[in-house]
C-alpha atoms as a PDB file:
ATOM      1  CA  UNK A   1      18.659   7.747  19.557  1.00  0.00           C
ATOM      2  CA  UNK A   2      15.302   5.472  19.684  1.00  0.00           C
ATOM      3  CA  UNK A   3      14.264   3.886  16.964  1.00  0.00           C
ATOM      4  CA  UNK A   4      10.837   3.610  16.101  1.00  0.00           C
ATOM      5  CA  UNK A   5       9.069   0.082  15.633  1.00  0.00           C
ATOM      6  CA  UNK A   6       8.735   1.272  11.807  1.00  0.00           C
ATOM      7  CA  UNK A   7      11.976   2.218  10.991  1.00  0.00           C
ATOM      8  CA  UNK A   8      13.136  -1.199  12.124  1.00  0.00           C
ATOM      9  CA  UNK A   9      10.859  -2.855  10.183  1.00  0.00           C
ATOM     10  CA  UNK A  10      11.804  -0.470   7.130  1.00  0.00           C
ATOM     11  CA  UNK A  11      15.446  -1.419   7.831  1.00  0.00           C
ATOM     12  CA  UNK A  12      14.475  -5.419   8.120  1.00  0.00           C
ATOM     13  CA  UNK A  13      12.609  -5.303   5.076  1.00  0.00           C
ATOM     14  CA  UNK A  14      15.040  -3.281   2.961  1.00  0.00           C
ATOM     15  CA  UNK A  15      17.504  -5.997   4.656  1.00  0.00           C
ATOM     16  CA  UNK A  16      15.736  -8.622   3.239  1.00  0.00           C
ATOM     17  CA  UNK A  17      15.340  -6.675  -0.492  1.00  0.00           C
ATOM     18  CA  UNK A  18      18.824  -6.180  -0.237  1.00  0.00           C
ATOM     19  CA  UNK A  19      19.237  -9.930  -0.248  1.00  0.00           C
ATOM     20  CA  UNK A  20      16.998 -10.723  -2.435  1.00  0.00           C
ATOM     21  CA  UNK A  21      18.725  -9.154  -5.246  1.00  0.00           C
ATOM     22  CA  UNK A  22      21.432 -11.106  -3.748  1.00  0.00           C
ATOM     23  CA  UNK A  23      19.822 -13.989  -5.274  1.00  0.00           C
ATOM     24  CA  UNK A  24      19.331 -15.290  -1.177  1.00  0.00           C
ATOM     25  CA  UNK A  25      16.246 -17.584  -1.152  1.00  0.00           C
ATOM     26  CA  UNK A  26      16.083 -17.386   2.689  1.00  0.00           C
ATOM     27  CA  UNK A  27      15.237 -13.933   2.671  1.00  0.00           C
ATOM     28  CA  UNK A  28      12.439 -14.120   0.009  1.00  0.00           C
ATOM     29  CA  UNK A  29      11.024 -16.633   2.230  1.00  0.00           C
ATOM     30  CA  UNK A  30      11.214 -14.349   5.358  1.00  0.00           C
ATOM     31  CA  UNK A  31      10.171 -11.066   3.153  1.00  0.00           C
ATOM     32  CA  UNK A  32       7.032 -13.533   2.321  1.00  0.00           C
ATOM     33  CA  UNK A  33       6.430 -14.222   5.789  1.00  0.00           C
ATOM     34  CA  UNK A  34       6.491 -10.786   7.358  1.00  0.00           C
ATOM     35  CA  UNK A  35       4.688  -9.043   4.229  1.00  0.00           C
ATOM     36  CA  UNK A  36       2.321 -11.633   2.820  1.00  0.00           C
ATOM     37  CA  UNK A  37      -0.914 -11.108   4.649  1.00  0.00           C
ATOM     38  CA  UNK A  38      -0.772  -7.162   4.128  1.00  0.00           C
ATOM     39  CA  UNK A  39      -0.026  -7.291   0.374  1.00  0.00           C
ATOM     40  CA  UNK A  40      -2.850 -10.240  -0.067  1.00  0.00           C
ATOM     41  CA  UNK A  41      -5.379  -7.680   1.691  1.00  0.00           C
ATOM     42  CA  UNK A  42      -4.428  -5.006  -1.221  1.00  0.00           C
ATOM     43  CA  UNK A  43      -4.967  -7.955  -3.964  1.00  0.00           C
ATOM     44  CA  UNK A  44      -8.030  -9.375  -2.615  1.00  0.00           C
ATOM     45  CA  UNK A  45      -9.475  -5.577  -1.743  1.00  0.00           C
ATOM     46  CA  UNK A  46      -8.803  -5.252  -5.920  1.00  0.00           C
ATOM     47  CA  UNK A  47      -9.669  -8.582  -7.116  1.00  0.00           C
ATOM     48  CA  UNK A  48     -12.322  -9.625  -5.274  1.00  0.00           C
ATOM     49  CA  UNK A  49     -11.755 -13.108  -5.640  1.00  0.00           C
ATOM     50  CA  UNK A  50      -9.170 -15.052  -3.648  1.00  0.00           C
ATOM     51  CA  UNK A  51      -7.740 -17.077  -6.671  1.00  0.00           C
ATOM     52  CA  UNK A  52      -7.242 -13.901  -8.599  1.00  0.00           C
ATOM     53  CA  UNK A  53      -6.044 -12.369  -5.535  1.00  0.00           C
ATOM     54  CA  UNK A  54      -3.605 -15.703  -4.883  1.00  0.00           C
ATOM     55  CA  UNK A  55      -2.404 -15.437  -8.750  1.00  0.00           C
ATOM     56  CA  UNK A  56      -1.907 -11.629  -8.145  1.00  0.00           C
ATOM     57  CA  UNK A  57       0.470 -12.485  -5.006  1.00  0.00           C
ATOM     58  CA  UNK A  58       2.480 -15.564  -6.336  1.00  0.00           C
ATOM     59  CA  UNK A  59       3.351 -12.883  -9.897  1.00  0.00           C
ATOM     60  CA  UNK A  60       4.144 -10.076  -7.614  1.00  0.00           C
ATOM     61  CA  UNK A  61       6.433 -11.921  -5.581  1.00  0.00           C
ATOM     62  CA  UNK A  62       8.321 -12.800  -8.528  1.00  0.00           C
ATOM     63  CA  UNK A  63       8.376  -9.500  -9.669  1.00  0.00           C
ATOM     64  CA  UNK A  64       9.986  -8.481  -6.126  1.00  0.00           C
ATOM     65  CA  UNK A  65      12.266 -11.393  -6.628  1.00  0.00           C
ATOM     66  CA  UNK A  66      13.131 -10.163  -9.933  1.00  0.00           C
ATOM     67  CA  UNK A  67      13.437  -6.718  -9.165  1.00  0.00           C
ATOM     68  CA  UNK A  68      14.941  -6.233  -5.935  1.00  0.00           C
ATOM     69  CA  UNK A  69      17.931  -4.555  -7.024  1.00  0.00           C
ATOM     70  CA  UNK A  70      16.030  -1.350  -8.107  1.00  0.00           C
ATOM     71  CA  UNK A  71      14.348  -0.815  -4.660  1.00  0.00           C
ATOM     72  CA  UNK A  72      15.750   2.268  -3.517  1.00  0.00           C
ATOM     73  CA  UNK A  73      14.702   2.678   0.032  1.00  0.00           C
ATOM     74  CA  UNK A  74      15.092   6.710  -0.738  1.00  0.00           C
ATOM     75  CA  UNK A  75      12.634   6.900  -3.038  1.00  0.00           C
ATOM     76  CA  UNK A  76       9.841   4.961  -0.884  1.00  0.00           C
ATOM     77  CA  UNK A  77       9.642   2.453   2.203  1.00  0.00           C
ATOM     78  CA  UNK A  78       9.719  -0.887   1.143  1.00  0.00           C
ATOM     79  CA  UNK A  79       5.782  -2.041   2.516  1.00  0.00           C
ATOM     80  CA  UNK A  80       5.275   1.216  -0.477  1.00  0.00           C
ATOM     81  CA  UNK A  81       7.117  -0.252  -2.976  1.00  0.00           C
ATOM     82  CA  UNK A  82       5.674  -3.543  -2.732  1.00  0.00           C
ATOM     83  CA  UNK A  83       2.338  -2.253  -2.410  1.00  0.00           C
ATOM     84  CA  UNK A  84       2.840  -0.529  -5.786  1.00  0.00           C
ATOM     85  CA  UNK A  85       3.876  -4.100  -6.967  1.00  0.00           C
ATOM     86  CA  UNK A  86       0.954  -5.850  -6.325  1.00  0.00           C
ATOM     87  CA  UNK A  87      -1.205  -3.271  -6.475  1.00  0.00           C
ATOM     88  CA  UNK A  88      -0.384  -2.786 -10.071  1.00  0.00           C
ATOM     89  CA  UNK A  89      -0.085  -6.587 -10.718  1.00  0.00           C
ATOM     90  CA  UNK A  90      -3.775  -6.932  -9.635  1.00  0.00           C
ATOM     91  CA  UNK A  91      -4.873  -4.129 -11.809  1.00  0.00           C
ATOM     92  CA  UNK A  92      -3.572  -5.088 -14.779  1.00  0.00           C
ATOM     93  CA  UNK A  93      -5.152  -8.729 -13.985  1.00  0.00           C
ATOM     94  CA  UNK A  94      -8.507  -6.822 -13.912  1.00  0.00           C
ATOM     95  CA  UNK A  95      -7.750  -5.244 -17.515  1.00  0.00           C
ATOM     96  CA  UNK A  96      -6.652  -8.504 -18.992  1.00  0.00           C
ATOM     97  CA  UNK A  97      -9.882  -9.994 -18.041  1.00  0.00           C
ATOM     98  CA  UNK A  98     -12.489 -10.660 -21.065  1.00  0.00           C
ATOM     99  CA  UNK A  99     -14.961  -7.583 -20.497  1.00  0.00           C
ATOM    100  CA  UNK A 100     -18.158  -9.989 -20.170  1.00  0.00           C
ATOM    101  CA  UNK A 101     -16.037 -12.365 -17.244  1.00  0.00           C
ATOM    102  CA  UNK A 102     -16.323  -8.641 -14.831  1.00  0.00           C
ATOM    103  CA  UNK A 103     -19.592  -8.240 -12.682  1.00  0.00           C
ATOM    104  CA  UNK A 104     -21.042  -4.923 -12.478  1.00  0.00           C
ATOM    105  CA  UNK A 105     -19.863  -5.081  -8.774  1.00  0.00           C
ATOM    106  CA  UNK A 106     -16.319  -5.395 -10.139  1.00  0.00           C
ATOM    107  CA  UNK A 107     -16.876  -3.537 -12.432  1.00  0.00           C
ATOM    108  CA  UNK A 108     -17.463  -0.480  -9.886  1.00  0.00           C
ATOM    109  CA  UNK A 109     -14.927  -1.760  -7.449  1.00  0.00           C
ATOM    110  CA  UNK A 110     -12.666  -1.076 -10.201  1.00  0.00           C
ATOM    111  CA  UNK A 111     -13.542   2.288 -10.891  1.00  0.00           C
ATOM    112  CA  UNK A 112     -13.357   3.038  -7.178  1.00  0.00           C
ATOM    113  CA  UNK A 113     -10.316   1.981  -6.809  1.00  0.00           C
ATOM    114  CA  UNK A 114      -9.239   3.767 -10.245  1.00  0.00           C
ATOM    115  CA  UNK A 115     -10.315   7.014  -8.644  1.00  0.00           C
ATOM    116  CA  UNK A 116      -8.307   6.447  -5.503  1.00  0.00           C
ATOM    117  CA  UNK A 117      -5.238   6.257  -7.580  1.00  0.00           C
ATOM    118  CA  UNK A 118      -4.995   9.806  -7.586  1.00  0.00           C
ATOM    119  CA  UNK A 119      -3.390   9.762  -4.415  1.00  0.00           C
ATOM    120  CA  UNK A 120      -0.803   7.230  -5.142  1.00  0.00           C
ATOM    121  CA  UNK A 121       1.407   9.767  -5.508  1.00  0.00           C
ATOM    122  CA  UNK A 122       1.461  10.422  -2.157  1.00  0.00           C
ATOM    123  CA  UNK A 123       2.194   6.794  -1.103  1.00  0.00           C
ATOM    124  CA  UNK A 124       4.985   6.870  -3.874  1.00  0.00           C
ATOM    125  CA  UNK A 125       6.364  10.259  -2.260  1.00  0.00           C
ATOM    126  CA  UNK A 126       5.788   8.929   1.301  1.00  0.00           C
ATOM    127  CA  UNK A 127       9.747   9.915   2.112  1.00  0.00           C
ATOM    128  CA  UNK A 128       9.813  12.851   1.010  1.00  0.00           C
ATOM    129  CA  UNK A 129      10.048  16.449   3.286  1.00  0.00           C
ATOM    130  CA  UNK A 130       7.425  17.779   1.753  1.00  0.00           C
ATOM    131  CA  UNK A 131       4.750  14.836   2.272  1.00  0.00           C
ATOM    132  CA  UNK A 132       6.305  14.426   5.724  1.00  0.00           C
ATOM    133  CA  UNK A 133       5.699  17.727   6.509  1.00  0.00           C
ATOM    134  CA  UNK A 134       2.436  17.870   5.269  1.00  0.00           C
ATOM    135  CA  UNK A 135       1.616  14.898   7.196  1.00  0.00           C
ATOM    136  CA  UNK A 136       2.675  16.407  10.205  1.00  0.00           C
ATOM    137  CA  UNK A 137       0.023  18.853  10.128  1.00  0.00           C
ATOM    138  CA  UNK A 138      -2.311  16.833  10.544  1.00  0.00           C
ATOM    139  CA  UNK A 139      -4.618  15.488  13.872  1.00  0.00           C
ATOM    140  CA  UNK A 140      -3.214  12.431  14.963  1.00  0.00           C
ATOM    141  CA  UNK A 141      -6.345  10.519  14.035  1.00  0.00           C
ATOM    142  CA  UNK A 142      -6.237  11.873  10.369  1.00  0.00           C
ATOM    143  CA  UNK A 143      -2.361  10.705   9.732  1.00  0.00           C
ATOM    144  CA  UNK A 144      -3.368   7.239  11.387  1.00  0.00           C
ATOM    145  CA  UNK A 145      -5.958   6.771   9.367  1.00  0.00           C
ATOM    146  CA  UNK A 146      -4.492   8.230   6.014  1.00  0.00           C
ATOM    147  CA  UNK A 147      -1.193   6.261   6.685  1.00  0.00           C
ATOM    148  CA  UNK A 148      -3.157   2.758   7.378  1.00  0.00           C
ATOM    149  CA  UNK A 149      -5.545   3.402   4.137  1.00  0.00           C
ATOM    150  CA  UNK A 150      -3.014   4.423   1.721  1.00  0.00           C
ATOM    151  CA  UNK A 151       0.661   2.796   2.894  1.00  0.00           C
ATOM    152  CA  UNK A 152      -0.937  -0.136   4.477  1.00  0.00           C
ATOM    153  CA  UNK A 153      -4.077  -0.768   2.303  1.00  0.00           C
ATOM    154  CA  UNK A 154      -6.374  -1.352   4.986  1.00  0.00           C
ATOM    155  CA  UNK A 155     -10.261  -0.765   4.126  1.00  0.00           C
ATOM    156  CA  UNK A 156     -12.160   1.763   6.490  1.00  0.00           C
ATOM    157  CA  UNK A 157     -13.732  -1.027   8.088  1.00  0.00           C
ATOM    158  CA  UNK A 158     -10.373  -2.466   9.229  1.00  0.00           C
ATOM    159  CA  UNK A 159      -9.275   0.618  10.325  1.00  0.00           C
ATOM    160  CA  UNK A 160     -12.362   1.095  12.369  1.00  0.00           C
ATOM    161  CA  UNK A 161     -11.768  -2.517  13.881  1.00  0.00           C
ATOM    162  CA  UNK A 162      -8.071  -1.440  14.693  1.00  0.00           C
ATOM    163  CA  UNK A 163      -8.121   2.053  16.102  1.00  0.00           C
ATOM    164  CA  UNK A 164     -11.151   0.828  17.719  1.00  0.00           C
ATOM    165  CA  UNK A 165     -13.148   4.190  16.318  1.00  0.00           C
ATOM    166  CA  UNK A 166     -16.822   4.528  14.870  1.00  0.00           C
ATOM    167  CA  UNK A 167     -16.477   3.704  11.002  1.00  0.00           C
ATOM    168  CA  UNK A 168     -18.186   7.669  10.539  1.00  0.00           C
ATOM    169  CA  UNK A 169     -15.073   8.922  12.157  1.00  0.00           C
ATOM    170  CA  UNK A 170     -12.472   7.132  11.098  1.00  0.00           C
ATOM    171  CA  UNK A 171     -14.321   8.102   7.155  1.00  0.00           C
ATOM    172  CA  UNK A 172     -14.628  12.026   8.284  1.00  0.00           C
ATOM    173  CA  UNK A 173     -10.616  11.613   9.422  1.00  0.00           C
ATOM    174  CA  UNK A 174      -9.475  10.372   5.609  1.00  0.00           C
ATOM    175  CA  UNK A 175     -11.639  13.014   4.179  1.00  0.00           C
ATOM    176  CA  UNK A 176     -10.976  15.946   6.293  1.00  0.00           C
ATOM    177  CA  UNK A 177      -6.890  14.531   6.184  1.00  0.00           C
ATOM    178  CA  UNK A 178      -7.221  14.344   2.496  1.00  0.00           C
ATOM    179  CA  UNK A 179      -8.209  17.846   2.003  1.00  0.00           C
ATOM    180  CA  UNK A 180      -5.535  18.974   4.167  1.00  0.00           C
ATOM    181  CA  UNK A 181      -3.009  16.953   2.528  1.00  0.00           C
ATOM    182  CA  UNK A 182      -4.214  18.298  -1.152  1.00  0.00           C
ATOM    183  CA  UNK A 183      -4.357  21.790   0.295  1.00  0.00           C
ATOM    184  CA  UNK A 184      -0.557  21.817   1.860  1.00  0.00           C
ATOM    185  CA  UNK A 185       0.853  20.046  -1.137  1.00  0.00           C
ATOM    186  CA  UNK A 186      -1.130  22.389  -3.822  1.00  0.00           C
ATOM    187  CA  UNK A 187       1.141  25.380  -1.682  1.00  0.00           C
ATOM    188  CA  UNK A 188       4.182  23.927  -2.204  1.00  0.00           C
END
C-alpha cells in the first residue's frame, strides 16, 4: 500500500510529539523546523503584528513541549492540534490586551476571525468518518481549498497564489464547500 505524502508527514510529526513527551530536545528542534513557518502564518494572520505573533509562537511551543503526551493522533492530525495551540495562544493574547492598545482594524480582524471559529469543529474532527466522508463529497477544488484554509491556515490570497486560481474562485470554492459541509454534517 502507498502512502500518501500527508500521512508521512502525520506519522513524522506524531514521531516527533511522541518524543517530545519523551523529554527529547532534538525532536522539538526538528518539530520547530518542519512546522514553524505554517503555525507563525496562523499567529501573525491573528495578531497582526510580528512581535505578538513571535511571543504567540515561542508560548505555544512550550505549550507543545509541555503537552506532548496528550496528543492523541486519533483524535486530530498533529499540524490540527498544533494549530489549535497557537491559534488559541494568539487569541487569548488579543483578550489580554488593554482594550484602548487594539485598533479598530484589530479590532475587526478579531471578530472575523471569532466568527470563523464556528468551524473549528471541523478542523478538531478532521479524522473522523463522518467529516471524511463529508469531505469526500465535495469538488476537488472545494476540499483543496477548505483543507488549506482551515487545517493549514492559509488566507484566500495564499491559496489563490498556490493553486494558482482567481482569488473569486478559490472564495466561491470555501463558500459553496462550506455549505456543503454544514449541509452533510446537519444530516448526520
Amino acid at each position: 500500500m502507498t502512502m500518501s505524502p500527508d500521512t508521512g508527514q502525520d506519522q513524522q510529526l506524531s514521531l516527533y510529539l511522541q518524543q517530545c513527551a519523551d523529554s527529547r530536545h532534538m525532536a522539538l528542534k526538528l518539530l520547530y523546523q518542519k512546522t514553524s513557518p505554517n503555525l507563525f502564518a496562523v499567529a501573525l494572520r491573528i495578531l497582526k503584528n510580528r512581535e505578538l505573533a513571535e511571543d504567540c509562537l515561542q508560548s505555544a511551543y512550550i505549550k507543545i513541549w509541555k503537552y506532548a503526551g496528550r496528543y492523541d493522533a486519533g483524535k486530530a492530525r498533529p499540524m490540527t492540534w498544533m494549530n489549535t495551540i497557537v491559534r488559541n495562544q494568539a487569541l487569548d493574547m488579543l483578550r489580554r490586551q488593554k482594550p484602548q492598545e487594539i485598533s479598530d482594524d484589530e479590532a475587526l480582524a478579531q471578530v472575523a476571525d471569532d466568527a470563523r471559529g464556528q468551524f473549528d469543529h471541523v478542523a478538531l474532527a478532521r479524522d473522523s468518518e463522518d467529516v471524511h466522508r463529508c469531505l469526500a463529497e465535495l469538488s476537488d477544488q472545494q476540499r483543496a481549498c477548505i483543507e488549506l484554509a482551515y487545517f493549514d491556515g492559509l488566507s484566500h490570497q495564499e491559496m489563490s497564489d498556490q493553486l494558482d486560481y482567481p482569488l473569486g474562485s478559490v472564495k466561491t470554492w470555501i463558500r459553496r464547500g462550506l455549505m456543503r459541509l454544514r449541509t452533510c454534517l446537519t444530516g448526520i
